[in-house]
C-alpha atoms as a PDB file:
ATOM      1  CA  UNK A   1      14.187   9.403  -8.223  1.00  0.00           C
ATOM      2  CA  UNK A   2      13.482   7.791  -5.095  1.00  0.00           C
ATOM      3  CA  UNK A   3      10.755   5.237  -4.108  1.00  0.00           C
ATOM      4  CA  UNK A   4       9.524   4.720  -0.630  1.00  0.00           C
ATOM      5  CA  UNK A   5       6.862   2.068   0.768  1.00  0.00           C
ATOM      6  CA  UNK A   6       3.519   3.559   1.505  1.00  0.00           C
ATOM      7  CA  UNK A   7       0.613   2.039   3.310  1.00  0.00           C
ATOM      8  CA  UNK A   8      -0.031  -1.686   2.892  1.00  0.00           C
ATOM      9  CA  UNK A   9      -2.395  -2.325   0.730  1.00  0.00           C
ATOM     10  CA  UNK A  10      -2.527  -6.199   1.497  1.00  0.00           C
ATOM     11  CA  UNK A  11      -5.840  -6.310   3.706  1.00  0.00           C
ATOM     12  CA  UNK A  12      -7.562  -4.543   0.524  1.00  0.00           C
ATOM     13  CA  UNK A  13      -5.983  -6.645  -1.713  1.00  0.00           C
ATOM     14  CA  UNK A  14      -7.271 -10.132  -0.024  1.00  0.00           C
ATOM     15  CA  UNK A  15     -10.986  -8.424   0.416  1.00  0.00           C
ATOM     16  CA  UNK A  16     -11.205  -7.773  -3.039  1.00  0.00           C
ATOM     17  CA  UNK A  17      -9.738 -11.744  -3.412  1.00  0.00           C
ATOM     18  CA  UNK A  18     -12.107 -13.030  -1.376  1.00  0.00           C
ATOM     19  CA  UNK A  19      -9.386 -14.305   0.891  1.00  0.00           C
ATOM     20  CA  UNK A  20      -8.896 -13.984   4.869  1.00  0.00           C
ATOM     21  CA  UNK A  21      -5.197 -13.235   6.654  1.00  0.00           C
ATOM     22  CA  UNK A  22      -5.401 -16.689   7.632  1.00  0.00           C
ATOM     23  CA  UNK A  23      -6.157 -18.527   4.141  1.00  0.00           C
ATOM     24  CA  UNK A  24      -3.115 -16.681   3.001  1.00  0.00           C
ATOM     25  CA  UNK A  25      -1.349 -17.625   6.093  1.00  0.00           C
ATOM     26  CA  UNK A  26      -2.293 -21.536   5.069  1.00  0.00           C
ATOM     27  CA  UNK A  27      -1.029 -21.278   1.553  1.00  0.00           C
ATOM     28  CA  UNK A  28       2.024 -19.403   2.465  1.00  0.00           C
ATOM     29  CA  UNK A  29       5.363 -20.020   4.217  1.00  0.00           C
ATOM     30  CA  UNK A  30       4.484 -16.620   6.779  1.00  0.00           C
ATOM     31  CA  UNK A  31       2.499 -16.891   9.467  1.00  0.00           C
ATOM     32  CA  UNK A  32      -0.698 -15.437  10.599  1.00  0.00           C
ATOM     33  CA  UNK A  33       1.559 -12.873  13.271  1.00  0.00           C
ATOM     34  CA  UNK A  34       3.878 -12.187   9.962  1.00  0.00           C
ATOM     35  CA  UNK A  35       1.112 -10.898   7.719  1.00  0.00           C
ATOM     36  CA  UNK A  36      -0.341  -9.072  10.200  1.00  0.00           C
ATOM     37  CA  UNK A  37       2.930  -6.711  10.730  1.00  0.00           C
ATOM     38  CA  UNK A  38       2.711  -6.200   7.024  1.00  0.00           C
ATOM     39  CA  UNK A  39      -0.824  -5.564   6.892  1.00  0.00           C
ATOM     40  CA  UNK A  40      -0.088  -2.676  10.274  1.00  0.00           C
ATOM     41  CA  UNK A  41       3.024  -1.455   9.028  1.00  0.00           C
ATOM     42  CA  UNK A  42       5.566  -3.263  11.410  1.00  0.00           C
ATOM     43  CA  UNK A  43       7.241  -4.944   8.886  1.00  0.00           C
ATOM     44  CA  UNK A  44       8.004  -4.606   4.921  1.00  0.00           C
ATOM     45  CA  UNK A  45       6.941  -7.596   3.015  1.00  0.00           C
ATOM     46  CA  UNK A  46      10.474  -8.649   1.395  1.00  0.00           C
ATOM     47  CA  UNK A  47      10.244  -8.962  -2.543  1.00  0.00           C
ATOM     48  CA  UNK A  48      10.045 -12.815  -2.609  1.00  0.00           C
ATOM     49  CA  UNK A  49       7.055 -12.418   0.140  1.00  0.00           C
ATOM     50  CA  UNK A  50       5.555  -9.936  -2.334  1.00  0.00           C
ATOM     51  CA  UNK A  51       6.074 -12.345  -5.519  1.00  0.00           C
ATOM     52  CA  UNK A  52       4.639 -15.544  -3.574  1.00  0.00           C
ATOM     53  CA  UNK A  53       1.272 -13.596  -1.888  1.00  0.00           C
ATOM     54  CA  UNK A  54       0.547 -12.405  -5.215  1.00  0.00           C
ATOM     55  CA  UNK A  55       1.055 -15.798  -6.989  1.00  0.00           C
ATOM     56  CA  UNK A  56      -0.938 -17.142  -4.174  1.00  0.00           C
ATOM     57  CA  UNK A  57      -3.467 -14.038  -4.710  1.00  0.00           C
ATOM     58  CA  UNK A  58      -3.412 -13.872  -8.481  1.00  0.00           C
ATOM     59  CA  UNK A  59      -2.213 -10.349  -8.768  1.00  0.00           C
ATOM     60  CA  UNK A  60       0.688  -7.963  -9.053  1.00  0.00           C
ATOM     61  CA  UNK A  61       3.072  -7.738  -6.508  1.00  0.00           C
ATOM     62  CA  UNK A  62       2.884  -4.065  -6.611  1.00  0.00           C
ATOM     63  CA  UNK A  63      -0.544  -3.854  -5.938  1.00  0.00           C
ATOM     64  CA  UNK A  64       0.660  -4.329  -1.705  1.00  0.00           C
ATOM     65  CA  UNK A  65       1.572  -0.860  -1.341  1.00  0.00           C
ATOM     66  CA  UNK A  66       1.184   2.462  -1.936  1.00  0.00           C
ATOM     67  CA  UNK A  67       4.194   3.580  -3.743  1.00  0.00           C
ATOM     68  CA  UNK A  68       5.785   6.962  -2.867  1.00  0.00           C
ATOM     69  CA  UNK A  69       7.815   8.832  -5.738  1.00  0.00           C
ATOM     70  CA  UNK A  70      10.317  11.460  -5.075  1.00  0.00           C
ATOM     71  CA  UNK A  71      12.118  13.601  -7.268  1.00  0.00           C
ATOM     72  CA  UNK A  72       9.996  12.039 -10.095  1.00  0.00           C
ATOM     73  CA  UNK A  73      10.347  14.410 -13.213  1.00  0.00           C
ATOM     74  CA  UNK A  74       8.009  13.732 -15.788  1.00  0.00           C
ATOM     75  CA  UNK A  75       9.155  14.014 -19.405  1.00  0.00           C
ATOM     76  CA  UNK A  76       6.975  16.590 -21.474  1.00  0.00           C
END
């Protein structure tokens, strides 16, 4: 099986938080420029960038993207 990012999900994420690019920006060690190239698909969030936002956030740090499965068999 093979797992690919999908879209970002972060901009969705900090509506439904209540929370602007640049509060997360303030309460993070990335910058305003940085989350934006997540949020537009410049740039991959690394997995510690995932863990802290959603820390920060107060949600799971799978909840950023759309995940992409290939060559997913399910059991029956």
């Amino acid at each position: 099986m093979k797992i690919e990012f999908g879209r970002c999900l972060l901009r969705e994420v900090l509506r439904r938080a209540g929370m602007k690019q640049i509060d997360l920006a303030e309460r993070s060690s990335k910058t305003e420029t940085q989350i934006s190239d997540y949020i537009n698909g410049r740039k991959y969030m690394s997995y510690r960038t995932a863990i802290e936002f959603s820390i920060i956030i107060g949600c799971h740090a799978e909840e950023f993207y759309d995940w992409e499965y290939q060559g997913f068999k399910k059991e029956e």
